[in-house]
C-alpha atoms as a PDB file:
ATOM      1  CA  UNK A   1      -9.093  28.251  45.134  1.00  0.00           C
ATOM      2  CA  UNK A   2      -6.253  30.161  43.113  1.00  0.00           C
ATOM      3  CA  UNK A   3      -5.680  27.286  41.011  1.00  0.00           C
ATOM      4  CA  UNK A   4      -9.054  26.803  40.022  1.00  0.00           C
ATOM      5  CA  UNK A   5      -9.653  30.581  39.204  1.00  0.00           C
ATOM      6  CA  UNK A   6      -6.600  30.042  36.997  1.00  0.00           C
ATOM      7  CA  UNK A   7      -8.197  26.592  35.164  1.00  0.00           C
ATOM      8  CA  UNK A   8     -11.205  28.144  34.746  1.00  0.00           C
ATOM      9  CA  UNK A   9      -9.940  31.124  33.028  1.00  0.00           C
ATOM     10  CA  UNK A  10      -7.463  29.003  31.063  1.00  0.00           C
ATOM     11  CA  UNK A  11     -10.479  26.887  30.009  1.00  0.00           C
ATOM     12  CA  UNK A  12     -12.918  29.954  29.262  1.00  0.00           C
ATOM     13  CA  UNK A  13     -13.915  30.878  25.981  1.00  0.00           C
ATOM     14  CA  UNK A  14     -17.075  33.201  24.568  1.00  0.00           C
ATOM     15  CA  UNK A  15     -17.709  30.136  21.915  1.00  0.00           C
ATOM     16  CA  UNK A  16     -19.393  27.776  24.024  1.00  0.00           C
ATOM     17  CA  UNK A  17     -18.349  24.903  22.305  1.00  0.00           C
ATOM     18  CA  UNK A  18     -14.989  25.455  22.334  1.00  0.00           C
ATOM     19  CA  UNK A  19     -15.090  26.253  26.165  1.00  0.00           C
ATOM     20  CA  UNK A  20     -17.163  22.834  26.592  1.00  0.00           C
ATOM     21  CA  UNK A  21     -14.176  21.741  24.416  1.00  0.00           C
ATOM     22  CA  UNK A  22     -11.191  22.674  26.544  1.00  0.00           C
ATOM     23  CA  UNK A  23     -12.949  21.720  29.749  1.00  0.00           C
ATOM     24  CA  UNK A  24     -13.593  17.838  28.423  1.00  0.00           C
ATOM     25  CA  UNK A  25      -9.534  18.228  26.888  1.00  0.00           C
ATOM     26  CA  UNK A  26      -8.818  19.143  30.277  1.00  0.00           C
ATOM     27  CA  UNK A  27     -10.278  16.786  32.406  1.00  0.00           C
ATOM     28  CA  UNK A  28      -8.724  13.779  29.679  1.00  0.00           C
ATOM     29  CA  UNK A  29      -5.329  15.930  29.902  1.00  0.00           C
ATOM     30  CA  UNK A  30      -5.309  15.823  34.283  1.00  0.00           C
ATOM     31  CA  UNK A  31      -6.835  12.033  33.878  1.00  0.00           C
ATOM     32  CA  UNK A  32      -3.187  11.129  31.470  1.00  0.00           C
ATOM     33  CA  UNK A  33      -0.854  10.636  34.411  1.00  0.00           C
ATOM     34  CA  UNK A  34      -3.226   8.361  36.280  1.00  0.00           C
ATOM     35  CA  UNK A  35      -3.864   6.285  33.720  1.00  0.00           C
ATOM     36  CA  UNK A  36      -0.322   4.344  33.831  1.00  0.00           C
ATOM     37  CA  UNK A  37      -0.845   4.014  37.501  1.00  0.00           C
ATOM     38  CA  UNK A  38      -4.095   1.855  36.984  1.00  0.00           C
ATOM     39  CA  UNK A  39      -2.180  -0.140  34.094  1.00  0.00           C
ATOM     40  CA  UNK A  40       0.380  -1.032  36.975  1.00  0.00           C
ATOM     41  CA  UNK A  41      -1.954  -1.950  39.349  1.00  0.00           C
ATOM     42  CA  UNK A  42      -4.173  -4.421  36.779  1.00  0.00           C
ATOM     43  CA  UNK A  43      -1.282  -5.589  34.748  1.00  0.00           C
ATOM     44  CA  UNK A  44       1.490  -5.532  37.429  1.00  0.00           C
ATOM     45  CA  UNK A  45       4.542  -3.962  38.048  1.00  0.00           C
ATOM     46  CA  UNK A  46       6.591  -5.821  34.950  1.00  0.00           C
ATOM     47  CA  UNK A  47       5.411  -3.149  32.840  1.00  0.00           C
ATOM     48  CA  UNK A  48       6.802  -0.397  35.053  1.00  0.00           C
ATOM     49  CA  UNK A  49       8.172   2.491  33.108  1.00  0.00           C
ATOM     50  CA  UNK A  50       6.254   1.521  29.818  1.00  0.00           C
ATOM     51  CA  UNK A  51       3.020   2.182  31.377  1.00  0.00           C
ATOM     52  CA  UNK A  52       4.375   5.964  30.854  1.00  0.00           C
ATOM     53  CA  UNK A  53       4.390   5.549  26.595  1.00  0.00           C
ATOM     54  CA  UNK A  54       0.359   6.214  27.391  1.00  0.00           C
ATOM     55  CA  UNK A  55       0.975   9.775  28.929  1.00  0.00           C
ATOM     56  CA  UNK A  56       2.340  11.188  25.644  1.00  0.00           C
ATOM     57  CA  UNK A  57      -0.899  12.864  24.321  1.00  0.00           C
ATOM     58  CA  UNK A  58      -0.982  14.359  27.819  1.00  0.00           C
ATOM     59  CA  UNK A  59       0.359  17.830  26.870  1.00  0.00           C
ATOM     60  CA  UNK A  60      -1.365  17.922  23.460  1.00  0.00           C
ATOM     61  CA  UNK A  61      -4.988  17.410  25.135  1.00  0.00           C
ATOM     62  CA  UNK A  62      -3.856  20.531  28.048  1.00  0.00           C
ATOM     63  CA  UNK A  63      -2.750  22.699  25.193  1.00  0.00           C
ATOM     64  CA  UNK A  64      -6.164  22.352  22.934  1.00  0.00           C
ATOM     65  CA  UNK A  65      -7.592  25.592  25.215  1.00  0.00           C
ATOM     66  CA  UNK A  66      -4.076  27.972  24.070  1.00  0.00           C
ATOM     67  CA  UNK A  67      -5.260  26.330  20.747  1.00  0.00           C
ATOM     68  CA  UNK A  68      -8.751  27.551  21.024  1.00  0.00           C
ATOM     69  CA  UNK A  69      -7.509  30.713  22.010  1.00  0.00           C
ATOM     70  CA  UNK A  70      -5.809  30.956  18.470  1.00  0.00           C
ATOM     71  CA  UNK A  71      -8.983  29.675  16.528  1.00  0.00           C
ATOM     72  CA  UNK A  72     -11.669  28.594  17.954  1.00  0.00           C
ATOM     73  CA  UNK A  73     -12.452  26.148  15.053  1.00  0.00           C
ATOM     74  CA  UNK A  74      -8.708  24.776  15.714  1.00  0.00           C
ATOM     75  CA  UNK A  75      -9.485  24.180  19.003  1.00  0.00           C
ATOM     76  CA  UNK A  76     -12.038  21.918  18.599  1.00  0.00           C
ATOM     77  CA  UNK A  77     -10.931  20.179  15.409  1.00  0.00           C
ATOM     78  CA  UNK A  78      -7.674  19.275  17.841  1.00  0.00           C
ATOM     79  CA  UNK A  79      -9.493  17.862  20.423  1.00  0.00           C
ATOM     80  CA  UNK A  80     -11.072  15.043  18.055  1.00  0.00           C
ATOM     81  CA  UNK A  81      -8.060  14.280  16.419  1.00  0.00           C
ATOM     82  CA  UNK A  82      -5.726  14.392  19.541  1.00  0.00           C
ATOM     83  CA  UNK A  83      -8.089  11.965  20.824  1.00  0.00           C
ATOM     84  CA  UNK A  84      -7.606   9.436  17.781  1.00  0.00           C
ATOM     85  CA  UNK A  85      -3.799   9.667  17.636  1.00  0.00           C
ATOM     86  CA  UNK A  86      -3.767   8.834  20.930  1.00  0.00           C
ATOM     87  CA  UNK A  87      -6.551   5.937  20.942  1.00  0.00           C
ATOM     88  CA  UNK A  88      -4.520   4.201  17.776  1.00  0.00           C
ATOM     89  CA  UNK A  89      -1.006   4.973  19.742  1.00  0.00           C
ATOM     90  CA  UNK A  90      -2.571   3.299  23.496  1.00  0.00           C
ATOM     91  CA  UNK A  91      -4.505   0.408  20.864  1.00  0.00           C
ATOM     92  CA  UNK A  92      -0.639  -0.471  20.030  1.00  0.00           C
ATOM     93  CA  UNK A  93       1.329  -0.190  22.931  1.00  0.00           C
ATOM     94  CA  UNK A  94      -1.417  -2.198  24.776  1.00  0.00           C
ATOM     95  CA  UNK A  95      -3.205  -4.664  22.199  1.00  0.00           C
ATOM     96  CA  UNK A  96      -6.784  -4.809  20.650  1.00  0.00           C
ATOM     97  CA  UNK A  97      -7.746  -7.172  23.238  1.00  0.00           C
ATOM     98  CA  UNK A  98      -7.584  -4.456  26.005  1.00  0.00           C
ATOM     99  CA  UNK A  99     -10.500  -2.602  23.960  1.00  0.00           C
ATOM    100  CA  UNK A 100      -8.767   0.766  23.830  1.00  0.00           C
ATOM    101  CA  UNK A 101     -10.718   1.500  20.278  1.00  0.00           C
ATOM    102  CA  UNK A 102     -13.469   1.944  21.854  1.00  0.00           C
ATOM    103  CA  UNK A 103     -12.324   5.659  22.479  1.00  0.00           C
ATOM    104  CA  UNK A 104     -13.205   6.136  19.754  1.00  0.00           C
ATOM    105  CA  UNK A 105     -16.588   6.719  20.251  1.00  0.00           C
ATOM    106  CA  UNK A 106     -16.454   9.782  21.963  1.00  0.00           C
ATOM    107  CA  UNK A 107     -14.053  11.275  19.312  1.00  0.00           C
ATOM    108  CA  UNK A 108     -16.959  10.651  16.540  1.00  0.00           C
ATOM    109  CA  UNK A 109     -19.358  12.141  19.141  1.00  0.00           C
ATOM    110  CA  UNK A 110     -17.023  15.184  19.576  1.00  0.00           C
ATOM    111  CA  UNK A 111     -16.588  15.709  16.845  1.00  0.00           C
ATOM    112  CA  UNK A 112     -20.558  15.697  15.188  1.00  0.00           C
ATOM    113  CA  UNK A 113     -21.085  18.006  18.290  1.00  0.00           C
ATOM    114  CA  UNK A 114     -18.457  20.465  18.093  1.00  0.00           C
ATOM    115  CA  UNK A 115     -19.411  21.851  14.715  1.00  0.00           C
ATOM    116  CA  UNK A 116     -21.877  24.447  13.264  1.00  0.00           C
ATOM    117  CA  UNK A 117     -23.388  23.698  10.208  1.00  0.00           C
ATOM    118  CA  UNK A 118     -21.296  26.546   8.669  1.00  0.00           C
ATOM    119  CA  UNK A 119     -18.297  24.993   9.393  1.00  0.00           C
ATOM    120  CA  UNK A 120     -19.459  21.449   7.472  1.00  0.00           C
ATOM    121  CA  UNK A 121     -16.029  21.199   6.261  1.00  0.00           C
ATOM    122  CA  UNK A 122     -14.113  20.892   9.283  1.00  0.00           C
ATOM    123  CA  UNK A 123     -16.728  18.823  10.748  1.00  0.00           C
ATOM    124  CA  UNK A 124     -16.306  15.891   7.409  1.00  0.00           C
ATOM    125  CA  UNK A 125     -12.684  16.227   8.609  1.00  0.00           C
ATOM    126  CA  UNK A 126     -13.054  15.934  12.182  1.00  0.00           C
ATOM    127  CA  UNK A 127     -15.726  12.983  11.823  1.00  0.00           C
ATOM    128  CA  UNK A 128     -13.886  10.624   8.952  1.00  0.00           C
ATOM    129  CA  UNK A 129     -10.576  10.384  10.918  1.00  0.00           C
ATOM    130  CA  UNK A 130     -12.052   9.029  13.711  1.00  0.00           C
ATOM    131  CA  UNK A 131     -14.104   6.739  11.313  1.00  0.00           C
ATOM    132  CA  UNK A 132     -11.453   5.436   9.049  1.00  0.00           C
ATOM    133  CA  UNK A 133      -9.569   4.713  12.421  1.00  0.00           C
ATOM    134  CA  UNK A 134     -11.886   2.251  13.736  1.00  0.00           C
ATOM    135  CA  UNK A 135     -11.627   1.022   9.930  1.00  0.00           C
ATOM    136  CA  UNK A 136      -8.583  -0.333  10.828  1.00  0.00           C
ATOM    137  CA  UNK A 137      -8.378  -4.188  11.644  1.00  0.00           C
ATOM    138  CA  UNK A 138      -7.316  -5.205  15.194  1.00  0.00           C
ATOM    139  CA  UNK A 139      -4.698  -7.503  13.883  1.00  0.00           C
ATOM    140  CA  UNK A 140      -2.821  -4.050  12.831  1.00  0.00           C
ATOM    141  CA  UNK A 141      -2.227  -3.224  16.444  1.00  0.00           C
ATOM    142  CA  UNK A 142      -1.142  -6.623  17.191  1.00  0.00           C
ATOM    143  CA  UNK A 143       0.858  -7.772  18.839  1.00  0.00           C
ATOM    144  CA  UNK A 144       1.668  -5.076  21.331  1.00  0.00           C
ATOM    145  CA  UNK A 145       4.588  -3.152  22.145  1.00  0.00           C
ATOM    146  CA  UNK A 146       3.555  -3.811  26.051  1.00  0.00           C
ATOM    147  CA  UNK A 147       3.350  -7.533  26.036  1.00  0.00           C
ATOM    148  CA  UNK A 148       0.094  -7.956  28.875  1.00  0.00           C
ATOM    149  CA  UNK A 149      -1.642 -11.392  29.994  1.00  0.00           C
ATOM    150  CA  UNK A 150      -4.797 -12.076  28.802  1.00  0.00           C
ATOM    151  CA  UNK A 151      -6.055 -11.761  32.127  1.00  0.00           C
ATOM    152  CA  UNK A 152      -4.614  -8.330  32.330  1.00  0.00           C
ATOM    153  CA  UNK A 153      -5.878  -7.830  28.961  1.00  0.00           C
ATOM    154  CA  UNK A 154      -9.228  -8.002  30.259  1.00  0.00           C
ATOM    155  CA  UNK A 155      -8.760  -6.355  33.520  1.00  0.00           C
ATOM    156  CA  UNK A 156      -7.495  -3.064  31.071  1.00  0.00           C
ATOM    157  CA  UNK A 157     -10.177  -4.006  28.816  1.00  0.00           C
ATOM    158  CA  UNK A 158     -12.891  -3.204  31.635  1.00  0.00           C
ATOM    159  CA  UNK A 159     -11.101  -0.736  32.688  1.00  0.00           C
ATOM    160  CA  UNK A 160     -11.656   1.528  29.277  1.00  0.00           C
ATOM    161  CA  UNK A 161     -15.335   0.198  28.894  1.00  0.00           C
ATOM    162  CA  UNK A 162     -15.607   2.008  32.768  1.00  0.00           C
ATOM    163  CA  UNK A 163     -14.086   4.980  31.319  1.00  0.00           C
ATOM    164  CA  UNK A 164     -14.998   5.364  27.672  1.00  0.00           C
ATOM    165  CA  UNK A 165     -18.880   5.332  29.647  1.00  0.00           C
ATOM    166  CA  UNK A 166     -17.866   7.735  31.960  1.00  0.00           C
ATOM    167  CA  UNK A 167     -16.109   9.848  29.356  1.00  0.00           C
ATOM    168  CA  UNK A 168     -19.698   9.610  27.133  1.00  0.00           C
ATOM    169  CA  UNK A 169     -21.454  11.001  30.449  1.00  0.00           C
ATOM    170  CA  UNK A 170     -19.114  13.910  30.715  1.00  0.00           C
ATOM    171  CA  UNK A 171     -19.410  14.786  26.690  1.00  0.00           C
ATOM    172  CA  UNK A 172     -23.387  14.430  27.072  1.00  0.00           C
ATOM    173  CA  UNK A 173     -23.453  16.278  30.449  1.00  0.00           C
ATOM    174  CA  UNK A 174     -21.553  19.274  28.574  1.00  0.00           C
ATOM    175  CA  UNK A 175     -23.346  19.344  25.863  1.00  0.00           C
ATOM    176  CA  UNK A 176     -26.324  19.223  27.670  1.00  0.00           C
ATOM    177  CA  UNK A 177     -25.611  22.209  30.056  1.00  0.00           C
ATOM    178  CA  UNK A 178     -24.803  24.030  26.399  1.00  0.00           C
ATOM    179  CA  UNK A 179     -28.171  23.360  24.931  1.00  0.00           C
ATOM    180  CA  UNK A 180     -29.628  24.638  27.953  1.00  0.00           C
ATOM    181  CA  UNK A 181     -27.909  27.824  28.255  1.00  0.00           C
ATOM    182  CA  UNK A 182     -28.880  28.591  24.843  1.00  0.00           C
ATOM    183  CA  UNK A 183     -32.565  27.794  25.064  1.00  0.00           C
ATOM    184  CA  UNK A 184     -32.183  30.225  28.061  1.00  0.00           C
ATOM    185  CA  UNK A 185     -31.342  32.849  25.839  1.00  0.00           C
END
């Protein structure tokens, strides 16, 4: 019960978006280290230690709440952009064919949620990279640094469709709960 006293007050914040922020870049930053264990089990164990090369946004996406902490508008530019580093990094260690672009869909939807209409700057910013990213041809990203089947291919492939869904629940469930909490007020 400690621990989760000490989550939630890492992932508090008296912006609301930027605490919906660093709770969805928290739950993607705990998610990171599972992520090459479900690569070894639907691609096998010949990709072993590689699998890892997907955990490197790991730390970035558990340090967007110290971000927020700095600048709230930081904080949830980060999280948007974190997220599309990351999605063109996994797209080339793994292939187009394992549909790991797809992630980013809920960077766009982060980031046209995240911003006030004040801060129309940052959200242009946060909204293009994500954009021109999925600009990008597949055949960039090919072929990949982790060499898979095509049958494990498409076993990853359904495995990020599962995920980029569930991550687009979480993001609407949030922002959800934040709409109501302000038509409460």
């Amino acid at each position: 019960m400690k621990f989760l006293g000490s989550v939630r007050a890492y992932s508090a914040h008296e912006d609301p978006a930027a605490a919906a922020c660093n709770f969805i870049s928290l739950v993607i930053g705990w998610n990171g280290p599972f992520y090459p264990v479900y690569l070894i089990a639907l691609a096998g164990r010949s990709i072993g230690a590689a699998a890892l090369l997907t955990m490197l946004a790991t730390p970035c996406f558990l340090a967007i709440p110290w971000l927020a902490r700095r600048s709230s508008c930081a904080g949830r530019l980060g999280l948007p952009l974190v997220g599309t580093l990351n999605t063109l990094w996994c797209t080339k260690l793994l292939g187009s064919a394992t549909a790991m672009g797809l992630f980013l869909l809920p960077c766009i939807a982060l980031a046209t949620l995240l911003f006030r209409r004040r801060e129309r700057g940052w959200l242009v910013l946060a909204v293009a990279v994500p954009l021109a990213a999925g600009l990008i041809p597949g055949a960039m990203f090919d072929p990949p640094l982790i060499a898979l089947s095509p049958t494990a291919s498409a076993r990853v492939a359904s495995l990020n469709i599962g995920s980029v869904a569930t991550l687009t629940v979480l993001l609407t469930l949030q922002f959800a709960g934040l709409l109501r909490r302000l038509e409460i007020r």
